[in-house]
PDB file of N, CA and C in Angstrom:
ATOM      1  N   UNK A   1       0.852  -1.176   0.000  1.00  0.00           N
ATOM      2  CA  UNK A   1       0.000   0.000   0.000  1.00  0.00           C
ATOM      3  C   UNK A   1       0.897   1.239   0.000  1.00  0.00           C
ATOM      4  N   UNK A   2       0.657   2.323  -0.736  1.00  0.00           N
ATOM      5  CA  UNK A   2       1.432   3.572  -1.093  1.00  0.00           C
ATOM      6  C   UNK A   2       1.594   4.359   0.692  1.00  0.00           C
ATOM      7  N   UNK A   3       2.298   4.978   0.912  1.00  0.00           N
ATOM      8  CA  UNK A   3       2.291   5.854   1.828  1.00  0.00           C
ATOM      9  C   UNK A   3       2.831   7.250   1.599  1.00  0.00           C
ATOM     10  N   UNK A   4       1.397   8.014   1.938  1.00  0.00           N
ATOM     11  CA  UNK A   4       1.510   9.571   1.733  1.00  0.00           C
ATOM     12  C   UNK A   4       1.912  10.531   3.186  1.00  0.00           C
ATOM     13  N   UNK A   5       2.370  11.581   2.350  1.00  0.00           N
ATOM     14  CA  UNK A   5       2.584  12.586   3.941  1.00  0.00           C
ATOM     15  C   UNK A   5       2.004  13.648   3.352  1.00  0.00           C
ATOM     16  N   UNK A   6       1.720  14.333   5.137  1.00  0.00           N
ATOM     17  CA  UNK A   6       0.998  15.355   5.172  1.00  0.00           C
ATOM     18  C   UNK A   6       1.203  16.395   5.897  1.00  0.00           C
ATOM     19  N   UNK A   7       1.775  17.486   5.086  1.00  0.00           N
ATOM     20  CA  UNK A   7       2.480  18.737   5.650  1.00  0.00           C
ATOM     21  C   UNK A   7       1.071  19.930   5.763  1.00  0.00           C
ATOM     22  N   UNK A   8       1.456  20.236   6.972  1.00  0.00           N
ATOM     23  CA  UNK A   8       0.021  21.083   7.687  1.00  0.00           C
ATOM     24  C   UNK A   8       0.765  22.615   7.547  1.00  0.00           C
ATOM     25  N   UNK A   9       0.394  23.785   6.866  1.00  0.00           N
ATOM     26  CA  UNK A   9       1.167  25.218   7.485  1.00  0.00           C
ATOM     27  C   UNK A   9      -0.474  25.423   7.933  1.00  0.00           C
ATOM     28  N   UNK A  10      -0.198  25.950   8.739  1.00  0.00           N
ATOM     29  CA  UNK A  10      -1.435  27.385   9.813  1.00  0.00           C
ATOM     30  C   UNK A  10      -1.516  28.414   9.351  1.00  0.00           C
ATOM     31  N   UNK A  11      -0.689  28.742   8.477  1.00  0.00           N
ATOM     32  CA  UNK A  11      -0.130  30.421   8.296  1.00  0.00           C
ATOM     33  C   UNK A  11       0.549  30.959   9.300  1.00  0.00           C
ATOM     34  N   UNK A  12       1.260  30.428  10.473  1.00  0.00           N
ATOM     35  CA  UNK A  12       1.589  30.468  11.421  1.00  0.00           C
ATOM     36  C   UNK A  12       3.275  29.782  11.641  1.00  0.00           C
ATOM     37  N   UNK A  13       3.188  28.423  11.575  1.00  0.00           N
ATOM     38  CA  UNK A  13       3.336  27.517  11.301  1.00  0.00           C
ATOM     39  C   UNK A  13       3.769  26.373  10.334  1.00  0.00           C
ATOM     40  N   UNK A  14       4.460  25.307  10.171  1.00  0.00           N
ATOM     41  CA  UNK A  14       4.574  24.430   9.243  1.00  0.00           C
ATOM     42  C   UNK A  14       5.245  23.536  10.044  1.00  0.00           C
ATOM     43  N   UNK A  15       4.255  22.107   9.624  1.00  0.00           N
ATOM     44  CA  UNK A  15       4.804  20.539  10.163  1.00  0.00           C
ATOM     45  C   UNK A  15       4.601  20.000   9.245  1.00  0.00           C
ATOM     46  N   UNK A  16       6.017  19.304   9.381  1.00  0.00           N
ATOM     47  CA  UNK A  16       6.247  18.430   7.771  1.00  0.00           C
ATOM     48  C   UNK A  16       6.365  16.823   8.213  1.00  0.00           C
ATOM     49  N   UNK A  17       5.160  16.373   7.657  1.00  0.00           N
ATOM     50  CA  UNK A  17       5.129  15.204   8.323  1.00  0.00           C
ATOM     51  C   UNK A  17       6.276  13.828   8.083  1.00  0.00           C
ATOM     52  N   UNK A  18       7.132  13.089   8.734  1.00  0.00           N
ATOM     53  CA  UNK A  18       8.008  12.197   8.585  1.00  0.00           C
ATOM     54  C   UNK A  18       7.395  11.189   8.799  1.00  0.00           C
ATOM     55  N   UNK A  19       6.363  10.620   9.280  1.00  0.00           N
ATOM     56  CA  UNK A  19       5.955   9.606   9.092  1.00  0.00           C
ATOM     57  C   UNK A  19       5.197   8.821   8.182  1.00  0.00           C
ATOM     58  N   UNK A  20       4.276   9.763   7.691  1.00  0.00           N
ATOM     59  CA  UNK A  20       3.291   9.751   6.898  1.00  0.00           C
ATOM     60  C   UNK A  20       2.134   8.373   7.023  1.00  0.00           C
ATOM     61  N   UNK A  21       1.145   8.261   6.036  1.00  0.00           N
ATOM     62  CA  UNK A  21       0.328   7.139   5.929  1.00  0.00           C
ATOM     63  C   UNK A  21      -0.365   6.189   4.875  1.00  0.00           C
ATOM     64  N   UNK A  22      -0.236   5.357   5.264  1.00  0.00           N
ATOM     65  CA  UNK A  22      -0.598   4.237   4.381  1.00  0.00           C
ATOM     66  C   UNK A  22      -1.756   4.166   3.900  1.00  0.00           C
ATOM     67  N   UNK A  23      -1.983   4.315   2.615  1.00  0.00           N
ATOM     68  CA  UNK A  23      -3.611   4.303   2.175  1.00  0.00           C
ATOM     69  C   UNK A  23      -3.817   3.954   0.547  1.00  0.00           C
ATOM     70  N   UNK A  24      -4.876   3.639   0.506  1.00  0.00           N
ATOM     71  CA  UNK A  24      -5.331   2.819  -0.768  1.00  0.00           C
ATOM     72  C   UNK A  24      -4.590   3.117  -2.093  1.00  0.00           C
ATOM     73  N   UNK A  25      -4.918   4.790  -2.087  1.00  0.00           N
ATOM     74  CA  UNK A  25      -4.455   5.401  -3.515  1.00  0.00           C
ATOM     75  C   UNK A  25      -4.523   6.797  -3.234  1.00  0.00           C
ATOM     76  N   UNK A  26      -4.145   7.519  -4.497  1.00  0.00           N
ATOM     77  CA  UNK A  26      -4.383   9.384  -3.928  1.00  0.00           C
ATOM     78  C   UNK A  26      -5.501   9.618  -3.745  1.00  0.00           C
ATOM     79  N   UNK A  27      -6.484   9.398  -4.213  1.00  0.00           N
ATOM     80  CA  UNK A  27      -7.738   9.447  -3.904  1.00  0.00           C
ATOM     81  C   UNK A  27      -8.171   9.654  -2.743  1.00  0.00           C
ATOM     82  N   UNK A  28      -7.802   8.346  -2.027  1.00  0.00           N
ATOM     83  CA  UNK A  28      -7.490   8.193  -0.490  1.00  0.00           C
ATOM     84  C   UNK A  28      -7.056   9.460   0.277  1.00  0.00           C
ATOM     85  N   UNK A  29      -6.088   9.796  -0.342  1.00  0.00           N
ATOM     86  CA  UNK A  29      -4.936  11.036   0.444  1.00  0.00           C
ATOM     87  C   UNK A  29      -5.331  12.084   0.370  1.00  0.00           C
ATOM     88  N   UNK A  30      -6.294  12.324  -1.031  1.00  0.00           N
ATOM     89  CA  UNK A  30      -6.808  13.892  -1.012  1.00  0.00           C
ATOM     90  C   UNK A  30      -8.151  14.256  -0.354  1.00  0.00           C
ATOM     91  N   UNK A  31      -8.873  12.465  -0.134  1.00  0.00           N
ATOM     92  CA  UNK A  31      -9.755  13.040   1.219  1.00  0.00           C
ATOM     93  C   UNK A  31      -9.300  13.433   2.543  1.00  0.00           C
ATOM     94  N   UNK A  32      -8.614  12.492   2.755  1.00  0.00           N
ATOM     95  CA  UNK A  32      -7.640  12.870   4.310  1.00  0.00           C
ATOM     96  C   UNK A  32      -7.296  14.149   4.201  1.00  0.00           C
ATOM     97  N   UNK A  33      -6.285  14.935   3.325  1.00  0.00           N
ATOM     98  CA  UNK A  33      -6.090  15.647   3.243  1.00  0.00           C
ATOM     99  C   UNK A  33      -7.594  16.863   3.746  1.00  0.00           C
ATOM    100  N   UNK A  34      -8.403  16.858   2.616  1.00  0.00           N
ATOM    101  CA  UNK A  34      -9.711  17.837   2.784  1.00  0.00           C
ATOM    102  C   UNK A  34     -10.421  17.968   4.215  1.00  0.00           C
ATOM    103  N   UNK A  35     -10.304  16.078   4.800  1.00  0.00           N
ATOM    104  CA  UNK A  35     -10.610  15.869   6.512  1.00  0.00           C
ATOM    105  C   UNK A  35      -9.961  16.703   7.409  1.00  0.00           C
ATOM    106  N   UNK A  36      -8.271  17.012   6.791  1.00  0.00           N
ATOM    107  CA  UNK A  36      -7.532  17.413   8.160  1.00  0.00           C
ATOM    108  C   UNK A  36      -7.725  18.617   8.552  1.00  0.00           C
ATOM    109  N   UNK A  37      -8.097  19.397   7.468  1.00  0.00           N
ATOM    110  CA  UNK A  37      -8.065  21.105   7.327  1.00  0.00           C
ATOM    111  C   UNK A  37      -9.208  22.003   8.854  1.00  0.00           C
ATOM    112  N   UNK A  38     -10.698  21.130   8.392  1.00  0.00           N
ATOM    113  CA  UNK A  38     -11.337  21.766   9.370  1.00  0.00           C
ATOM    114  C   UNK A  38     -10.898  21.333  10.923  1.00  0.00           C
ATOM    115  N   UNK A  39      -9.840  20.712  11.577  1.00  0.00           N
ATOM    116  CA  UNK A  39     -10.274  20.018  12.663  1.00  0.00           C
ATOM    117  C   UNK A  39      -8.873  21.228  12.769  1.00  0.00           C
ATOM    118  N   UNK A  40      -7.925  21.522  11.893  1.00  0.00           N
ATOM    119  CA  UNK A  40      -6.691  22.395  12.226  1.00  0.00           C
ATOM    120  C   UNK A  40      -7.057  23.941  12.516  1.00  0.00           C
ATOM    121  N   UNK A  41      -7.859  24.190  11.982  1.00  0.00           N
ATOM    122  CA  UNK A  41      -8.536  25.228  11.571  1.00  0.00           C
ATOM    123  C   UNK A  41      -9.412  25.373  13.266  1.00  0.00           C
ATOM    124  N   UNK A  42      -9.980  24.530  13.534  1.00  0.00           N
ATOM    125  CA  UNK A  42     -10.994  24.312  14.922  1.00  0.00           C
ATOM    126  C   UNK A  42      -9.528  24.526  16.156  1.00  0.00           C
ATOM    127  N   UNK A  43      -8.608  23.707  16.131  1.00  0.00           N
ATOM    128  CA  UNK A  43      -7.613  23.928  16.963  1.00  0.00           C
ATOM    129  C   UNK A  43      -6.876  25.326  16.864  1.00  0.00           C
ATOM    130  N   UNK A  44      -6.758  26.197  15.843  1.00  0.00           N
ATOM    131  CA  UNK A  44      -5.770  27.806  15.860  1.00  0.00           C
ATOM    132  C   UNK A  44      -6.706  28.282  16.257  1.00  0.00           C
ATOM    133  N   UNK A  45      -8.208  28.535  16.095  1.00  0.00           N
ATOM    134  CA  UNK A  45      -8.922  29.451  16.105  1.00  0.00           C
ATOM    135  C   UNK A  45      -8.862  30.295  16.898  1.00  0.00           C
ATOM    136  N   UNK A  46      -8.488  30.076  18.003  1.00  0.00           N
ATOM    137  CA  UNK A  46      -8.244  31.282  19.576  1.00  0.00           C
ATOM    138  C   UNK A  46      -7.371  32.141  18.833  1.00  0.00           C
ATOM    139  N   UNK A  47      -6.750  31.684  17.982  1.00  0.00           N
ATOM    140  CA  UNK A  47      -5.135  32.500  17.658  1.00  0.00           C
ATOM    141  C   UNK A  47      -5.237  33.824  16.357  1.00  0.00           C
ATOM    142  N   UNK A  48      -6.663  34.046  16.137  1.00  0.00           N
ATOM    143  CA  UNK A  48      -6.686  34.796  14.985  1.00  0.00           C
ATOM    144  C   UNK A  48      -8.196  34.966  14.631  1.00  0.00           C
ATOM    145  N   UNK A  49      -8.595  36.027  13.656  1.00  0.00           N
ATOM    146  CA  UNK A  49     -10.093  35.908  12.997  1.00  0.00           C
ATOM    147  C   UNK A  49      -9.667  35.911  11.493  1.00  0.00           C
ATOM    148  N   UNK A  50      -8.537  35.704  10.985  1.00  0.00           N
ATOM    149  CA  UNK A  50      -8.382  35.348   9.449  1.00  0.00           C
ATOM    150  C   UNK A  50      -6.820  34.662   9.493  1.00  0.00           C
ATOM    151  N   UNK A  51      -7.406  33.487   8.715  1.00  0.00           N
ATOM    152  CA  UNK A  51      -6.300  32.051   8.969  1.00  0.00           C
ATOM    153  C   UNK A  51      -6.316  31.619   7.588  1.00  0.00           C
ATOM    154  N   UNK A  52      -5.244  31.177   7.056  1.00  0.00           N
ATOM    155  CA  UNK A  52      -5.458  30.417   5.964  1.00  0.00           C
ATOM    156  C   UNK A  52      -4.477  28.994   6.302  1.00  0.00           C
ATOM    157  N   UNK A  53      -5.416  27.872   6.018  1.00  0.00           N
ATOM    158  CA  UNK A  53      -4.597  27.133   6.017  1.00  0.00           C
ATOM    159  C   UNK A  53      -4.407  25.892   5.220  1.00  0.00           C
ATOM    160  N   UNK A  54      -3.276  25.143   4.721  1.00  0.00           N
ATOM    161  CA  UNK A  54      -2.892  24.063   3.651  1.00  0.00           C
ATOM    162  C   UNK A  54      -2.521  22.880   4.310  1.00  0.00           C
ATOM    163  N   UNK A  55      -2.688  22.231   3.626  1.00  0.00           N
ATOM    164  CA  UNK A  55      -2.449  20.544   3.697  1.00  0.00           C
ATOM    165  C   UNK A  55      -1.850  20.140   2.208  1.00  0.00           C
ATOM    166  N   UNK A  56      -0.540  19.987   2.762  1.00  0.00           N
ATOM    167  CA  UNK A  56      -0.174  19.126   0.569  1.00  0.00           C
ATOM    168  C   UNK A  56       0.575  17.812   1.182  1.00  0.00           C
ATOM    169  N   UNK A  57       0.233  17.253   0.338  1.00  0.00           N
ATOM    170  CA  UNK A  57      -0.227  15.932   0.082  1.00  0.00           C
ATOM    171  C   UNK A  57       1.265  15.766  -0.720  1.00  0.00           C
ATOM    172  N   UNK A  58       2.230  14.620  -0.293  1.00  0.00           N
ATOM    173  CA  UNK A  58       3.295  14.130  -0.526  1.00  0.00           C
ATOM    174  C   UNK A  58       3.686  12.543  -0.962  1.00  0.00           C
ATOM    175  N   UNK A  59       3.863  11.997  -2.276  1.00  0.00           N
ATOM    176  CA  UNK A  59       4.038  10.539  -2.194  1.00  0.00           C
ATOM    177  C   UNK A  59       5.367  10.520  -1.795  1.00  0.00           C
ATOM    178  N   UNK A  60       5.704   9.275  -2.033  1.00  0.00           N
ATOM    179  CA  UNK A  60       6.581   8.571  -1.428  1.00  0.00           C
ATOM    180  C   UNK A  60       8.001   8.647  -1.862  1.00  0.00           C
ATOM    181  N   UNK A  61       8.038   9.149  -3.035  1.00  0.00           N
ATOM    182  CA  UNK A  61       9.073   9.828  -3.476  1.00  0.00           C
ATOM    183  C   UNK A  61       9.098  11.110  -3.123  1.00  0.00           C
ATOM    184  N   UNK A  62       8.248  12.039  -2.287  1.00  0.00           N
ATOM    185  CA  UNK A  62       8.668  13.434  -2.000  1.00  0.00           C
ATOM    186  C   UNK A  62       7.715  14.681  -3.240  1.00  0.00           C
ATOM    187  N   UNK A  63       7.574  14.139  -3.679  1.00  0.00           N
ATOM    188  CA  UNK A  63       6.464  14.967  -4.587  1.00  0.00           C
ATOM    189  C   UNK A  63       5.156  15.675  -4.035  1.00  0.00           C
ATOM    190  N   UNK A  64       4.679  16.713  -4.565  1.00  0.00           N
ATOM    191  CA  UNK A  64       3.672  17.196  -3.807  1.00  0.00           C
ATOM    192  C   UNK A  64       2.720  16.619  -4.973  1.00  0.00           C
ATOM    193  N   UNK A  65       1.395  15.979  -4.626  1.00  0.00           N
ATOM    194  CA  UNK A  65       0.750  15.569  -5.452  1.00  0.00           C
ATOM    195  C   UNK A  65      -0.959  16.100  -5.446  1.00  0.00           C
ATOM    196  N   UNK A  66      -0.721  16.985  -4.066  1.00  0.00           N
ATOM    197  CA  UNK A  66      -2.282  17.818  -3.620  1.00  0.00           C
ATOM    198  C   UNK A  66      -2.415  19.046  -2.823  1.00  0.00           C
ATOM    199  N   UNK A  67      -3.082  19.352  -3.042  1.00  0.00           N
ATOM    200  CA  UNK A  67      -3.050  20.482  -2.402  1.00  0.00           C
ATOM    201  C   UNK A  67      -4.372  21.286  -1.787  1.00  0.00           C
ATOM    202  N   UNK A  68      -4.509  20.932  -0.457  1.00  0.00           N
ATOM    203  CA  UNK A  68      -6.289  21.840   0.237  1.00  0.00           C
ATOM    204  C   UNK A  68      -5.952  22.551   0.548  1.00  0.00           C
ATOM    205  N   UNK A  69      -6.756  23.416   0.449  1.00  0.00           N
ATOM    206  CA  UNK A  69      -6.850  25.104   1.247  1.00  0.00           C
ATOM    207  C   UNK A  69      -7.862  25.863   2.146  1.00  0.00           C
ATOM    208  N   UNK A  70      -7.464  25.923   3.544  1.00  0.00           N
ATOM    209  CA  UNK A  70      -9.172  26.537   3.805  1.00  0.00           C
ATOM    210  C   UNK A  70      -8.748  27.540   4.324  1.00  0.00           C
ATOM    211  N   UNK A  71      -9.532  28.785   3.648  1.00  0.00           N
ATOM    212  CA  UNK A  71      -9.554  29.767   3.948  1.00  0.00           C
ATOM    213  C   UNK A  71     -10.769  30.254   5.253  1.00  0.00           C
ATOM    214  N   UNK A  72     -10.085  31.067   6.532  1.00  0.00           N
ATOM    215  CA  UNK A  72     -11.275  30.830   7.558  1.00  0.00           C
ATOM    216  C   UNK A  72     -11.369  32.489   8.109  1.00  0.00           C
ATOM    217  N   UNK A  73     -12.590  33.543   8.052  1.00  0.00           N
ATOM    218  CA  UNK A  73     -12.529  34.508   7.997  1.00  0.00           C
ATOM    219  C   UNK A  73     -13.681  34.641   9.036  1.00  0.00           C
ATOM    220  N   UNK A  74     -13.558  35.272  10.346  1.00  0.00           N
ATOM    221  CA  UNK A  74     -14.134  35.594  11.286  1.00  0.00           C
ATOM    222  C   UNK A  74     -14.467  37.251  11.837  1.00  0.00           C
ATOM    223  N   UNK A  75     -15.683  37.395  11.817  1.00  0.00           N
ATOM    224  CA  UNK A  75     -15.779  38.787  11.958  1.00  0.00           C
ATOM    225  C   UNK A  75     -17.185  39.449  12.321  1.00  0.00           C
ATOM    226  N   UNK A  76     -16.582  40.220  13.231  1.00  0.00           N
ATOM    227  CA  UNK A  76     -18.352  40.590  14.044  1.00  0.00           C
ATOM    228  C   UNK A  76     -18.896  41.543  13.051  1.00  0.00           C
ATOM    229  N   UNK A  77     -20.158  41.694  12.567  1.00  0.00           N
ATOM    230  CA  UNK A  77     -20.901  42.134  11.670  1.00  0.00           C
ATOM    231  C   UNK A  77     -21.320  43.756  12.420  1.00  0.00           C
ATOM    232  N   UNK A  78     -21.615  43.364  13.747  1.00  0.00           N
ATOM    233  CA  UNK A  78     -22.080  44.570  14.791  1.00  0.00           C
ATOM    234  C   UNK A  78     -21.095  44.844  15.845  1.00  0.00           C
ATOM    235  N   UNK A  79     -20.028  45.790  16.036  1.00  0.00           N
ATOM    236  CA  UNK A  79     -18.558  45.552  16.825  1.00  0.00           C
ATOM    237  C   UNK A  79     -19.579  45.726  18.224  1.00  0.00           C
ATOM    238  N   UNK A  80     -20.543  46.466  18.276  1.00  0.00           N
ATOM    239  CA  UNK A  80     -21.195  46.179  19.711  1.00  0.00           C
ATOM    240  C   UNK A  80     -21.573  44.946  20.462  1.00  0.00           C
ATOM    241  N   UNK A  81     -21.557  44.314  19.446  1.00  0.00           N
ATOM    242  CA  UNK A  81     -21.882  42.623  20.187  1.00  0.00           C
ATOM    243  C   UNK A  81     -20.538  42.277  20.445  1.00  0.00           C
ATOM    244  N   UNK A  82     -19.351  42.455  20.260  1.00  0.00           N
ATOM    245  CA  UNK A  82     -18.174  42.011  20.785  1.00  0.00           C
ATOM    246  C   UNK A  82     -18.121  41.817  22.016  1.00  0.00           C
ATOM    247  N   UNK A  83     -18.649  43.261  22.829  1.00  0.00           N
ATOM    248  CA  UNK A  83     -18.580  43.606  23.908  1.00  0.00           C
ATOM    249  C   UNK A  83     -19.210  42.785  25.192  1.00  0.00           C
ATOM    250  N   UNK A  84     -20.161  42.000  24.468  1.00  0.00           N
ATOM    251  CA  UNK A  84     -21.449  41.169  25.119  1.00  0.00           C
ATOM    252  C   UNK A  84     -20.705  39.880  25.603  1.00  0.00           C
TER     253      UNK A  84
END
């Protein structure tokens, strides 16, 4: 079975994964990939109200073969409710 890695930046940040994981095909990897984004995104959030963040997708030779992006933009509509 192929094994992919998965390098996370925060915009903050960058972990380049050395272990990586074993999975069916890229297919496989570019869901994982799309999975990892919101749960990274849920963990910075204290740290900012505009984050961008990537996941690329690496075979086994070192190649980047994917690439997610979530862009995450937070912002009070009424600055008086901040206050609340």
């Amino acid at each position: 079975m192929p094994r992919f890695f998965f390098d996370i930046d925060d915009g903050e940040s960058c972990e380049t994964d050395g272990r990586g994981s074993e999975l069916l095909n890229a297919q496989a990897a570019r869901n994982a990939a799309i999975a990892i984004l919101p749960d990274v995104a849920r963990e910075e959030l204290p740290d900012g109200d505009r984050r961008i963040f990537m996941c690329k997708v690496r075979d086994e030779n070192g190649n980047v073969i994917f690439i997610a992006t979530l862009s995450l933009v937070a912002e009070w509509i009424n600055r008086g409710a901040s206050a609340k």
